[in-house]
N, C-alpha and C. Protein backbone atom coordinates (compact mmCIF):
# COMPACT_ATOMS: atom_id res chain seq x y z
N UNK A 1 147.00 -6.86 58.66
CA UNK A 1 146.72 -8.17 59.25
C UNK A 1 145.52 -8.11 60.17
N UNK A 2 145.76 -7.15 61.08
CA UNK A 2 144.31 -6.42 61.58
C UNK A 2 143.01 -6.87 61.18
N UNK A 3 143.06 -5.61 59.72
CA UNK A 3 141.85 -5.84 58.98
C UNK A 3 141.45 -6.66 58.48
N UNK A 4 142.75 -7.70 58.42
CA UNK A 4 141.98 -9.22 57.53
C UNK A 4 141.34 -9.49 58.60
N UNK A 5 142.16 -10.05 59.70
CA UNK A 5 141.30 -10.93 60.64
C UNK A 5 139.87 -10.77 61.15
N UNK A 6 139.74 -8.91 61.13
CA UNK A 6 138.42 -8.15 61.59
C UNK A 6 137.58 -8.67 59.93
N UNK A 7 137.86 -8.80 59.49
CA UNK A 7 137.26 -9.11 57.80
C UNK A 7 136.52 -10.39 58.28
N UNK A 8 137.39 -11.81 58.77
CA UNK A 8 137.57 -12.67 58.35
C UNK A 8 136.01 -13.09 60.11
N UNK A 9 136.37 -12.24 60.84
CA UNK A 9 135.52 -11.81 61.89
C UNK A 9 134.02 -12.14 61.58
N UNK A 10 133.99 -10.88 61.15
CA UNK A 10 132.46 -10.47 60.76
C UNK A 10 131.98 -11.22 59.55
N UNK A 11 132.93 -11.65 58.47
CA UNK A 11 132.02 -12.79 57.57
C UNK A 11 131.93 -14.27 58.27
N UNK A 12 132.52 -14.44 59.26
CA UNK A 12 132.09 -15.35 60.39
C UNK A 12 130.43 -15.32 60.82
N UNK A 13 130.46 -14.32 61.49
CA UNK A 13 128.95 -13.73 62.09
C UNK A 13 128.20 -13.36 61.37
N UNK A 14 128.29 -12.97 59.86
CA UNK A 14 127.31 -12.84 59.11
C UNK A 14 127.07 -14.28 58.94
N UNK A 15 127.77 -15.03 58.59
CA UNK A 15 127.62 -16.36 57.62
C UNK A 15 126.21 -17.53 59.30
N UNK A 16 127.01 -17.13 60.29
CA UNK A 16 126.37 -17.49 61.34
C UNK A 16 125.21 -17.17 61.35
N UNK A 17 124.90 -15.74 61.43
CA UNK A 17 123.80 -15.46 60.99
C UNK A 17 122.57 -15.02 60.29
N UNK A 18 123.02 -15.36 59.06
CA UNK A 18 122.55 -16.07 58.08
C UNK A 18 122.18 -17.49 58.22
N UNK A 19 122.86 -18.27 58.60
CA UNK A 19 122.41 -19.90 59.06
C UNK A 19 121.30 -19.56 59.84
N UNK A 20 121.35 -19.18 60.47
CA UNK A 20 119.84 -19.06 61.91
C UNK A 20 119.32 -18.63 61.09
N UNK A 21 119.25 -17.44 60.56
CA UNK A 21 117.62 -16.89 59.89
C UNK A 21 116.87 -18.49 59.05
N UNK A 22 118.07 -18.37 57.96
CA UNK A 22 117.58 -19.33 57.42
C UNK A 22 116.67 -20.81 57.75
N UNK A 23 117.33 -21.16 58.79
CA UNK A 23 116.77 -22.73 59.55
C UNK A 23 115.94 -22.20 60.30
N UNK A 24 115.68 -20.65 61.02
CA UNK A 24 114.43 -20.37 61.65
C UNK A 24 113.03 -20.75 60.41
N UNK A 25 113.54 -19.91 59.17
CA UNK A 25 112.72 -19.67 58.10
C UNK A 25 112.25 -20.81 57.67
N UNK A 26 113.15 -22.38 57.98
CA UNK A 26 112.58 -23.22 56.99
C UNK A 26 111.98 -23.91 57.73
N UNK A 27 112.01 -23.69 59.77
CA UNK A 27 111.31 -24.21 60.73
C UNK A 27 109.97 -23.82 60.33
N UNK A 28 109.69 -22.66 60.16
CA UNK A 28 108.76 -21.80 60.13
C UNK A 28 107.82 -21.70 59.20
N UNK A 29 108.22 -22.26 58.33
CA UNK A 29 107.58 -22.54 56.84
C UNK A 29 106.42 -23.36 57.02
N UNK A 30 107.13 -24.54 57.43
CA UNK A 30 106.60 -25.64 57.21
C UNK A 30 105.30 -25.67 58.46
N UNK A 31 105.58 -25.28 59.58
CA UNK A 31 104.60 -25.09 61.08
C UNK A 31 103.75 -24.03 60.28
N UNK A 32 103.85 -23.04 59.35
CA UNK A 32 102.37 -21.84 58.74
C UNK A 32 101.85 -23.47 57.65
N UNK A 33 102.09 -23.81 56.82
CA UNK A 33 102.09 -24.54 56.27
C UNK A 33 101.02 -25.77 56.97
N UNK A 34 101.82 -26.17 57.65
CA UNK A 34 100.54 -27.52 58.27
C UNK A 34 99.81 -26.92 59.07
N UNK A 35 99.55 -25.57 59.32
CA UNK A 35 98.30 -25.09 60.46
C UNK A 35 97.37 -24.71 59.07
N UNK A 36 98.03 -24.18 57.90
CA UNK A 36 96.65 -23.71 56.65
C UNK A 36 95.98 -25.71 56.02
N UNK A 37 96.89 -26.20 56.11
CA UNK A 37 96.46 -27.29 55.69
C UNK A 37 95.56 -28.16 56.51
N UNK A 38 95.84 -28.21 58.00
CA UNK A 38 94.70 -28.49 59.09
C UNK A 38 93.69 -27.97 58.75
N UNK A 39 93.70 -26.17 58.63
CA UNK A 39 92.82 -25.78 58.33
C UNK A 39 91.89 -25.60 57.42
N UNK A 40 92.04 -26.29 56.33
CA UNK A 40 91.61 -26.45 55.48
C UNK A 40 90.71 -28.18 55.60
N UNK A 41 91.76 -28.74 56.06
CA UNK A 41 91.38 -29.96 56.31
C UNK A 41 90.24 -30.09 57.08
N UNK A 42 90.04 -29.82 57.76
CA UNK A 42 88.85 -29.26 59.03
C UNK A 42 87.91 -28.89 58.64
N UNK A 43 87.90 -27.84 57.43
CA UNK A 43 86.72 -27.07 57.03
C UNK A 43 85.89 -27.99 55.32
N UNK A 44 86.86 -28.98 55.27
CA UNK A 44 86.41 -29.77 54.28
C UNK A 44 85.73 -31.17 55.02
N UNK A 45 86.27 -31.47 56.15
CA UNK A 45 85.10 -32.35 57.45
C UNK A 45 84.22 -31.86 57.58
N UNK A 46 84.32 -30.88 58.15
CA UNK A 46 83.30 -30.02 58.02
C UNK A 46 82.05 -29.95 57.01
N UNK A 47 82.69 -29.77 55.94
CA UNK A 47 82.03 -29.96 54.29
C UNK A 47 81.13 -31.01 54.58
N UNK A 48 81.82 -31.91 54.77
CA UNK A 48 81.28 -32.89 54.32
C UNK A 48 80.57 -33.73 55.52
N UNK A 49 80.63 -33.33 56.26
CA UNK A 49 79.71 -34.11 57.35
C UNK A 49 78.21 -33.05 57.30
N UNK A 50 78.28 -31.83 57.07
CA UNK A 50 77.17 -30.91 56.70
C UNK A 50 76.66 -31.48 55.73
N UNK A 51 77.14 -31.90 54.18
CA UNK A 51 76.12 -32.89 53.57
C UNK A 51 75.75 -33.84 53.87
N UNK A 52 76.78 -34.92 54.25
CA UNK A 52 75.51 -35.90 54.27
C UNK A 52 75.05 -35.64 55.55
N UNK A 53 74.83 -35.11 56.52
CA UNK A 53 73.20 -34.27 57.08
C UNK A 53 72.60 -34.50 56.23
N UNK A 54 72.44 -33.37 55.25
CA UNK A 54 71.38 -32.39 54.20
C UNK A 54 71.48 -34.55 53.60
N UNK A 55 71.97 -34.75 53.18
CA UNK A 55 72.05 -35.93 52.46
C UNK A 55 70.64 -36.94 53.21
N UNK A 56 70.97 -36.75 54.46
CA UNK A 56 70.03 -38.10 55.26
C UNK A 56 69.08 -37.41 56.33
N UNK A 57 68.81 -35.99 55.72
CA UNK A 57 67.85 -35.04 56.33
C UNK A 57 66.00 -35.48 56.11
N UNK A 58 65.66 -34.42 56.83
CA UNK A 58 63.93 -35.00 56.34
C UNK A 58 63.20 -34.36 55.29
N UNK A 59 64.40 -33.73 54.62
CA UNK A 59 63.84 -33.39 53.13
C UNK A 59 64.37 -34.21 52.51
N UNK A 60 65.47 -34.81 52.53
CA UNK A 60 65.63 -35.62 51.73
C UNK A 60 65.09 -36.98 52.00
N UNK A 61 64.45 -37.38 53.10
CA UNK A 61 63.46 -38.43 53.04
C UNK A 61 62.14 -38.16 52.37
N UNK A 62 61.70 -37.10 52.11
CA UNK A 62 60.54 -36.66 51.99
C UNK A 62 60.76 -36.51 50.08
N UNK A 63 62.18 -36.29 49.66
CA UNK A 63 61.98 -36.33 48.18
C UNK A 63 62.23 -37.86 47.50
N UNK A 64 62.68 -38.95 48.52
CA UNK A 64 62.56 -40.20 47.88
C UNK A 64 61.57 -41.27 48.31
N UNK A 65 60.47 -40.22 49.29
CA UNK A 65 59.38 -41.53 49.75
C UNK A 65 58.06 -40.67 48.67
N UNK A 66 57.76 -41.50 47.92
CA UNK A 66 56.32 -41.37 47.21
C UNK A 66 55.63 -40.98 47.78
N UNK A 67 54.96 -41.70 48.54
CA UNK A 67 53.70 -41.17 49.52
C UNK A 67 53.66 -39.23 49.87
N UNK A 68 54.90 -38.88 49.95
CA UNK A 68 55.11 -37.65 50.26
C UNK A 68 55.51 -36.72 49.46
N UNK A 69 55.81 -37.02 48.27
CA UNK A 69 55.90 -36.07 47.23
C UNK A 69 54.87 -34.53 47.13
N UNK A 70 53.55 -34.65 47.45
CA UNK A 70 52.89 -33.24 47.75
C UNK A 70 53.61 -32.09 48.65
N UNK A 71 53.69 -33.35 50.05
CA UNK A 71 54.47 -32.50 51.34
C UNK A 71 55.35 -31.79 50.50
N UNK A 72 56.69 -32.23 50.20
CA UNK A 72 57.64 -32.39 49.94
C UNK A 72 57.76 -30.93 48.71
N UNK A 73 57.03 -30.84 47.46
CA UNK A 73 56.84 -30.00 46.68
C UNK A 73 56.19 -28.65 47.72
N UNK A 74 55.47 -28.77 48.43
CA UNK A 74 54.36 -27.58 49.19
C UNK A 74 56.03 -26.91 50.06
N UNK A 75 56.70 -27.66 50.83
CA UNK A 75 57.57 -27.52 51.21
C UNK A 75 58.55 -26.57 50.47
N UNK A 76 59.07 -26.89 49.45
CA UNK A 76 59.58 -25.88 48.34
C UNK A 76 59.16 -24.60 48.03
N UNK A 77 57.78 -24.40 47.82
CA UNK A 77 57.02 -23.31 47.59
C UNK A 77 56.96 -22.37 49.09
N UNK A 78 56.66 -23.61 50.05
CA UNK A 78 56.51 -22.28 51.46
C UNK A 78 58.05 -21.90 51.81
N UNK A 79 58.95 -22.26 51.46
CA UNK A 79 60.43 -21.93 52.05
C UNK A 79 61.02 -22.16 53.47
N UNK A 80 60.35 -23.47 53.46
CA UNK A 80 61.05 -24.27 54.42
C UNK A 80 62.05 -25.24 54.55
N UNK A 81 62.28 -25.31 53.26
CA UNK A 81 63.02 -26.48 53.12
C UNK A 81 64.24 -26.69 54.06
N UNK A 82 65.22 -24.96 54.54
CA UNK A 82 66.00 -25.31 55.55
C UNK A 82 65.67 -25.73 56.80
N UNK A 83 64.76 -25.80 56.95
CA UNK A 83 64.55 -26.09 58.51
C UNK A 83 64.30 -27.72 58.36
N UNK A 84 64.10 -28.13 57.20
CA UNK A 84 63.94 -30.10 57.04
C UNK A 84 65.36 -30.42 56.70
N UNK A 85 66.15 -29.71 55.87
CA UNK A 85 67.21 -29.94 55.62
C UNK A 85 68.62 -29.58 56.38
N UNK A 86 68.82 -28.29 56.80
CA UNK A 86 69.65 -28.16 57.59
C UNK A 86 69.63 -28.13 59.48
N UNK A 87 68.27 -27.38 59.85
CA UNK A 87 68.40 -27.48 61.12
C UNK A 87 68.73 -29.00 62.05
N UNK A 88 69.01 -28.78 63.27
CA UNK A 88 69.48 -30.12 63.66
C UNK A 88 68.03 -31.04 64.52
N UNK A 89 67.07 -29.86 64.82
CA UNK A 89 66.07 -31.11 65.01
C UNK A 89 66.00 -31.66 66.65
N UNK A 90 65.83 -32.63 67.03
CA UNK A 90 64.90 -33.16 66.57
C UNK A 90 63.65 -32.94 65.86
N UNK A 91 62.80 -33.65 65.04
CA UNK A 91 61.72 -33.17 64.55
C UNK A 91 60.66 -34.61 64.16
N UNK A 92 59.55 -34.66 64.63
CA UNK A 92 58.81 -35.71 63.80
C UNK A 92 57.91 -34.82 63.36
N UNK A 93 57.94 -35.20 61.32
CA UNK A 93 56.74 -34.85 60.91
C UNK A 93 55.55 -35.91 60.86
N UNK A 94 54.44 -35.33 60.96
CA UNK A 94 53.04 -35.90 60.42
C UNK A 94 53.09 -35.69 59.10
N UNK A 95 53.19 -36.65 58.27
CA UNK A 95 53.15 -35.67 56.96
C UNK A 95 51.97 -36.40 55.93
N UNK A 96 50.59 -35.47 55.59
CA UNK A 96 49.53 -35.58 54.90
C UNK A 96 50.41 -36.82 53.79
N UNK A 97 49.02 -37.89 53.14
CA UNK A 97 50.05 -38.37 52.07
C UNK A 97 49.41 -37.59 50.85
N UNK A 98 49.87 -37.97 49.49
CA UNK A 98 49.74 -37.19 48.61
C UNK A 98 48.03 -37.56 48.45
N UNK A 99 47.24 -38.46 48.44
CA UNK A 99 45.90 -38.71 48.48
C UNK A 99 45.17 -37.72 49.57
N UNK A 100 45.90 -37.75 50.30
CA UNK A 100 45.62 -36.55 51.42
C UNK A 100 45.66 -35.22 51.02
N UNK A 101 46.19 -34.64 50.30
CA UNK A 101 46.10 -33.30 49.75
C UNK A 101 45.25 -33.43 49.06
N UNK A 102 44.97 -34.27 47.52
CA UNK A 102 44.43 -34.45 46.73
C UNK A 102 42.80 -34.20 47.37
N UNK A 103 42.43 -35.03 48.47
CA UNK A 103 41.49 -35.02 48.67
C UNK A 103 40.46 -33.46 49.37
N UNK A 104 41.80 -32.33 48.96
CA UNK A 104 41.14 -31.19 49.74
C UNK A 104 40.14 -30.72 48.94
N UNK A 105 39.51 -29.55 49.34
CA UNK A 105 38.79 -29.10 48.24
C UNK A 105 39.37 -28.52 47.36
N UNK A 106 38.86 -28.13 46.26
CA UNK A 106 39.50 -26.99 44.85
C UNK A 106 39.73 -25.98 45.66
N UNK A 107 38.81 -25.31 46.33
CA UNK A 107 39.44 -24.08 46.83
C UNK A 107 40.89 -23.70 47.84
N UNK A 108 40.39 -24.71 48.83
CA UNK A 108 41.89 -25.11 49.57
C UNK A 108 42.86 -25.67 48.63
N UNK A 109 43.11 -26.05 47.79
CA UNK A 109 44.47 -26.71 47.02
C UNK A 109 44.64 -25.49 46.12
N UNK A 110 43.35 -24.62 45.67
CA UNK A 110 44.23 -23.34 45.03
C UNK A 110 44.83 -22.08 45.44
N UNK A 111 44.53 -22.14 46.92
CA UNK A 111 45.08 -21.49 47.90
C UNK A 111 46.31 -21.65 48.63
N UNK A 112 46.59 -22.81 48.62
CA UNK A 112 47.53 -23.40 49.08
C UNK A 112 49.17 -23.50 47.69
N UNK A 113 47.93 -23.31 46.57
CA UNK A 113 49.38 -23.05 45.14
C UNK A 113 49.50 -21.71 45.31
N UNK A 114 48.71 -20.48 45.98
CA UNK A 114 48.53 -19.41 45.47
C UNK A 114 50.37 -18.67 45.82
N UNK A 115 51.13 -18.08 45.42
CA UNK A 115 52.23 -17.57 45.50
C UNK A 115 51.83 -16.68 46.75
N UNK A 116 50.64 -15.90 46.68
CA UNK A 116 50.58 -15.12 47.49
C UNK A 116 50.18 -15.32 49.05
N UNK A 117 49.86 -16.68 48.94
CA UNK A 117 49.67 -16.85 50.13
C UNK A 117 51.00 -18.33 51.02
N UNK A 118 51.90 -17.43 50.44
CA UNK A 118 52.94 -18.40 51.07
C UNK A 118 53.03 -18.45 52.01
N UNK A 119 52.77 -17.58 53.22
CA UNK A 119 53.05 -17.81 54.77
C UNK A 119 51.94 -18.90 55.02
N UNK A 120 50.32 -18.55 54.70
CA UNK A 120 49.52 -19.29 54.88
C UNK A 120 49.93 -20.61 55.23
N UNK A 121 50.71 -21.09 53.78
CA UNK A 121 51.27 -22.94 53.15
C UNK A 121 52.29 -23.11 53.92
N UNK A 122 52.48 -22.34 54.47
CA UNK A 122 54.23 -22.19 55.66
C UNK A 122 53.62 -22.97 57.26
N UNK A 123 52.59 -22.30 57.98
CA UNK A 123 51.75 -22.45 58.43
C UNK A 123 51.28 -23.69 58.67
N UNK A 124 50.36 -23.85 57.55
CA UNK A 124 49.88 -25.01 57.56
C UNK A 124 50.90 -26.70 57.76
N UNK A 125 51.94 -26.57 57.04
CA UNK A 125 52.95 -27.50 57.10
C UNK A 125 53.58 -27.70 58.20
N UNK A 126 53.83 -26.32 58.70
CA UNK A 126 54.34 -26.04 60.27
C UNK A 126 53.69 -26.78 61.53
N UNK A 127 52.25 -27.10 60.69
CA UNK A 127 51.39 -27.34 61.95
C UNK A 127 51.52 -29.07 61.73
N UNK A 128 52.56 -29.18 61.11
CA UNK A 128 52.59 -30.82 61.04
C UNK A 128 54.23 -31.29 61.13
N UNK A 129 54.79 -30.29 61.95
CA UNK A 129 55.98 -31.20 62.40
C UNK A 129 55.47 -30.57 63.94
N UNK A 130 56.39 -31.60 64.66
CA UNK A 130 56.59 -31.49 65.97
C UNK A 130 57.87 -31.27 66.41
N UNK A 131 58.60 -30.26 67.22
CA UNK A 131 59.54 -30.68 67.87
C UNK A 131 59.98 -31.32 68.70
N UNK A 132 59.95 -32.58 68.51
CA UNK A 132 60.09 -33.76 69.86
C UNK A 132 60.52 -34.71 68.60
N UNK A 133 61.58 -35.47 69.58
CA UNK A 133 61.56 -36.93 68.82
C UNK A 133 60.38 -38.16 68.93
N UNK A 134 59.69 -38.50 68.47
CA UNK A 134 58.75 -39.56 68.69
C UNK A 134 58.53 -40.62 67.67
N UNK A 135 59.17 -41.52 68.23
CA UNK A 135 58.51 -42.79 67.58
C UNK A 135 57.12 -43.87 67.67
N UNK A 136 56.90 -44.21 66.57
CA UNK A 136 55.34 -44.51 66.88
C UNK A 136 54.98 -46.11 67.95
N UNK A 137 56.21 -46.37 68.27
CA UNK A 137 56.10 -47.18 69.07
C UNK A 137 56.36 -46.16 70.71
N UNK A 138 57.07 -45.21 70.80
CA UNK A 138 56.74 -43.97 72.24
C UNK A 138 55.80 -43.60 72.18
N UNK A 139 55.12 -43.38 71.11
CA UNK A 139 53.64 -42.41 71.11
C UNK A 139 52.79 -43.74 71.87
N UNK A 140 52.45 -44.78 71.55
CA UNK A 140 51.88 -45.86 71.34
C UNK A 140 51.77 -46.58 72.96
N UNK A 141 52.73 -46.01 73.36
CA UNK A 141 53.09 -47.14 74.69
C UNK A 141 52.66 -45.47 75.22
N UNK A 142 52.98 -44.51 75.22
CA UNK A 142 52.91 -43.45 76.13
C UNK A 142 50.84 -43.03 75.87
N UNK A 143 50.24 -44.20 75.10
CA UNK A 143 48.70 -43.88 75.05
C UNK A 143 47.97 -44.96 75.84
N UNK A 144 48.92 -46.06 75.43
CA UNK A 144 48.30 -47.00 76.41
C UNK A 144 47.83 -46.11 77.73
N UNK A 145 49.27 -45.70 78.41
CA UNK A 145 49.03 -45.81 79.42
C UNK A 145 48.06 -44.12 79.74
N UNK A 146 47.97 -43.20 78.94
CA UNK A 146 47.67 -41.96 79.01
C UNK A 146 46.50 -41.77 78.42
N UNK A 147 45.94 -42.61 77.53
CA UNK A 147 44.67 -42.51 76.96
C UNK A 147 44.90 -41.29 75.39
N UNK A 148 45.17 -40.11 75.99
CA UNK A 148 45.49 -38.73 75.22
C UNK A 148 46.41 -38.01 75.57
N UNK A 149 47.04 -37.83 74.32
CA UNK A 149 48.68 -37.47 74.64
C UNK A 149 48.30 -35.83 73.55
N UNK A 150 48.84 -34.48 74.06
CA UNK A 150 48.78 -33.36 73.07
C UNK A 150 49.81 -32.75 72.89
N UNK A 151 50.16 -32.73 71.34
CA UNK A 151 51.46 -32.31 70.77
C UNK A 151 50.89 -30.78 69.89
N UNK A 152 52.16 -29.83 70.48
CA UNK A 152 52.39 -28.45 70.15
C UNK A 152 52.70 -28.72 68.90
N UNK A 153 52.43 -27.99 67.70
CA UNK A 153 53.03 -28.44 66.10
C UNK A 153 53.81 -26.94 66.32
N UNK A 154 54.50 -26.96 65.61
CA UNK A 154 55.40 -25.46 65.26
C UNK A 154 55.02 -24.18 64.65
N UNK A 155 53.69 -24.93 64.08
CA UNK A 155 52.98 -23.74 63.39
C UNK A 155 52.32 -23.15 64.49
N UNK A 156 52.28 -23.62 65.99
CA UNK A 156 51.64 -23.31 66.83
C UNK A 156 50.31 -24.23 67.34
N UNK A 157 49.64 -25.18 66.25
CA UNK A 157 48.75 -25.48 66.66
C UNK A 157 48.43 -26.99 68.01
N UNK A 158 47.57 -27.11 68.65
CA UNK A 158 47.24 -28.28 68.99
C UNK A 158 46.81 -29.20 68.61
N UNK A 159 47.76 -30.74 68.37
CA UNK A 159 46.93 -31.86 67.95
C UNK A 159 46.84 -32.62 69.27
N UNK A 160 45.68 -33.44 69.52
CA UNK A 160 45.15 -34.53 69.71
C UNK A 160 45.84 -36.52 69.57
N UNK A 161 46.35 -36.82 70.26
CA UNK A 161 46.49 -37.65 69.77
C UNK A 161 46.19 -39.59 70.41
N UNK A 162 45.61 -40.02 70.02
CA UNK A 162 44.89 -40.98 70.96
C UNK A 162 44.36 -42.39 69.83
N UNK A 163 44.37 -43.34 70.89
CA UNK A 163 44.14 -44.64 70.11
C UNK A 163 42.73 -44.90 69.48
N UNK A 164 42.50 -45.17 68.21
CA UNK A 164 41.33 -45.40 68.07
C UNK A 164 41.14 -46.98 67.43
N UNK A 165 40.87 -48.23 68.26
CA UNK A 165 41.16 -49.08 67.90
C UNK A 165 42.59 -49.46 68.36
N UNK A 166 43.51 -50.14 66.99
CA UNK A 166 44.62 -50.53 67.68
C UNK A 166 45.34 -49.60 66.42
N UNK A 167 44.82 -48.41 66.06
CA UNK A 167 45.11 -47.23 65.07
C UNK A 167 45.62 -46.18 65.92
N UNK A 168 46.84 -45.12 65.73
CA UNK A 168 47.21 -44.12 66.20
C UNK A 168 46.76 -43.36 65.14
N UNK A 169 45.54 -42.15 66.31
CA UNK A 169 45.04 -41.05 65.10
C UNK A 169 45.44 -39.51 65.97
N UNK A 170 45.48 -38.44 65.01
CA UNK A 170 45.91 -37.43 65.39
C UNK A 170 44.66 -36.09 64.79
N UNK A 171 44.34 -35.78 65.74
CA UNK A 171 42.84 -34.89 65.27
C UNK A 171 43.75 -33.14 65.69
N UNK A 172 42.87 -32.59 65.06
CA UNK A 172 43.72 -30.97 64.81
C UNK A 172 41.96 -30.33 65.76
N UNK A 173 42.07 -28.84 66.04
CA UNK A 173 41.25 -28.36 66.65
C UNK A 173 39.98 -28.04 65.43
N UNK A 174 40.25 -28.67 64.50
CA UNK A 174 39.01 -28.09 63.62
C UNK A 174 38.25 -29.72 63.47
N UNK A 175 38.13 -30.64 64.51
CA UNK A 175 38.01 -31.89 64.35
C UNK A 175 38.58 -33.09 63.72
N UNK A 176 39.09 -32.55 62.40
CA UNK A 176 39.68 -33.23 61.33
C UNK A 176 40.61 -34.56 61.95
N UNK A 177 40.51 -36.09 61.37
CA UNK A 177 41.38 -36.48 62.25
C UNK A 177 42.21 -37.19 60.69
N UNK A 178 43.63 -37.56 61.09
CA UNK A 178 44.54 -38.26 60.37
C UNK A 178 44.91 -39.91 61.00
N UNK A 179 44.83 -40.93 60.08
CA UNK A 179 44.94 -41.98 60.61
C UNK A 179 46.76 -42.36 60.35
N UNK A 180 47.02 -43.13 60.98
CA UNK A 180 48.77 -43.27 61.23
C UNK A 180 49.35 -43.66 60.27
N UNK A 181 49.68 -43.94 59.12
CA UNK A 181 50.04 -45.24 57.96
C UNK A 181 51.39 -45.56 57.84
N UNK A 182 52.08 -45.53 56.86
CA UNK A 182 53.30 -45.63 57.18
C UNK A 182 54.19 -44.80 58.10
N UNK A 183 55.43 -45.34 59.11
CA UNK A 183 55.56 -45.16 60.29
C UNK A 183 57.19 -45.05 60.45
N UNK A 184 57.81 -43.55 61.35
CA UNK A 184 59.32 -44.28 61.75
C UNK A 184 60.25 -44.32 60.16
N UNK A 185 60.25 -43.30 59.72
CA UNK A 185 60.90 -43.29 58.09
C UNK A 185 62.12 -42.42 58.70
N UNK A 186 63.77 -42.70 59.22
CA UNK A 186 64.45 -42.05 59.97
C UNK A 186 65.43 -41.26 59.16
N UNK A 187 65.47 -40.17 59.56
CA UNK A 187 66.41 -38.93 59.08
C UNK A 187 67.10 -38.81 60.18
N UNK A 188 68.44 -37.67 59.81
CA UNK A 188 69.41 -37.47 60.32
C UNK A 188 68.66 -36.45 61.41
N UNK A 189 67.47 -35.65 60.75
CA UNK A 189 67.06 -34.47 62.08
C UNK A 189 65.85 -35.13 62.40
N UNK A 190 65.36 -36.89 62.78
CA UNK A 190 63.90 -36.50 63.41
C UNK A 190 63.46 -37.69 62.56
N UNK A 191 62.17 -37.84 62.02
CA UNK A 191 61.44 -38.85 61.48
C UNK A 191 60.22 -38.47 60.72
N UNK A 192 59.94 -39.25 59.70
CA UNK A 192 58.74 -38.79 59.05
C UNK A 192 57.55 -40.22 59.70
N UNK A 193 55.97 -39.45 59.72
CA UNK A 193 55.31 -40.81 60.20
C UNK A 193 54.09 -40.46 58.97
N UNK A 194 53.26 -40.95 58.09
CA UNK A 194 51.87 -40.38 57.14
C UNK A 194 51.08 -40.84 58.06
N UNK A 195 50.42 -39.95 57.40
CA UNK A 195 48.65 -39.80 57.76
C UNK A 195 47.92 -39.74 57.00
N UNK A 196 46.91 -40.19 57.17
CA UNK A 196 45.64 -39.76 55.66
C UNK A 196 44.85 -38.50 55.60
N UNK A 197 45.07 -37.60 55.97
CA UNK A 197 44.27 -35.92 56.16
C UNK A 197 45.55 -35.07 56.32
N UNK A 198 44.95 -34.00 55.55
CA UNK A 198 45.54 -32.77 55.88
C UNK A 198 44.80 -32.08 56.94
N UNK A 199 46.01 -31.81 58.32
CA UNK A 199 45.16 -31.29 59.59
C UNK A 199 45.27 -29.35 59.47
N UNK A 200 44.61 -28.42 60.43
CA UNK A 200 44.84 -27.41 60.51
C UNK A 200 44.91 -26.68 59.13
N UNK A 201 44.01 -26.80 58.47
CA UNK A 201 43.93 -25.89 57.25
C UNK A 201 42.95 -24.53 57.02
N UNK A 202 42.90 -24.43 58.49
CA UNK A 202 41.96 -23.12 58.36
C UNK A 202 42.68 -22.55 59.67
């Protein structure tokens, strides 16, 4: 009688605990469960707020505005494209229009295809964004009152930039100047503004 009851005991306390493991286990399940699924969830926001960036970036303004299709291709070849597409910028480019390349010489435009001189075309493009946000209505009001305003390009160089007329032009240190044309084209990192010259090519 003993042993039953000691029997009847311990499949008590097993059966007990067995219940706890179990309802710990199915607590437990479900809390690993919705922290991988957050996490997942998160990293697909993530996803997707990183494209459309890249989506409404200044490469991707630069591959659906005409005028800029040269930039835009030269861009490809020098291996910049992450810094239009993913970095966060701010950034305004100057960007030559395609009549603007066109108009270089043969020798500069076959230098500028040459594979081998990719840093060169890196360079040169470099020297036509700015890191600053600027719109051509800040540039514009900040000349009124300043006469000459000088922007660092990334490639390192100095432009010039000052009213000529009721025209915003931007001259590079080799004289060359670019006149303003279409203006304020807005991306997610910065802005595109054309010009009619390719500046800093030497």
């Amino acid at each position: 009688m003993n042993t039953f009851r000691l029997f009847l005991a311990f499949l008590m306390i097993s059966l007990t605990f067995g219940s706890c493991k179990n309802e710990t286990e199915t607590k437990e399940t479900p809390s690993s469960a919705v922290t991988k699924d957050t996490s997942e969830e998160t990293k697909k926001t993530e996803e997707a707020q990183v494209q459309k960036k890249v989506a409404n970036s200044l490469m991707a303004k630069l591959m659906v505005t005409p005028e800029t299709k040269t930039f835009m291709s030269n861009a490809v070849s020098a291996g910049i494209t992450d810094i239009l597409s993913k970095n966060e910028g701010p950034y305004t480019l100057v960007v030559p229009s395609n009549e603007a390349f066109e108009a270089l010489p043969d020798l500069t435009k076959d230098q500028m295809a040459n594979p081998q001189h990719k840093e060169s075309l890196a360079t040169i493009l470099k020297n036509h964004i700015v890191e600053e946000d600027l719109t051509s209505a800040a540039l514009l009001q900040s000349l009124r009152t300043n006469k000459v305003r000088t922007l660092k390009t990334m490639g390192g160089a100095d432009l010039m930039v000052y009213l000529e007329g009721s025209d915003i032009v931007f001259k590079d240190s080799k004289g060359v100047i670019g006149k303003l044309g279409k203006s304020d084209i807005l991306a997610s990192n910065g802005k595109v503004h054309i010009i009619d010259a390719v500046l800093t090519t030497k």
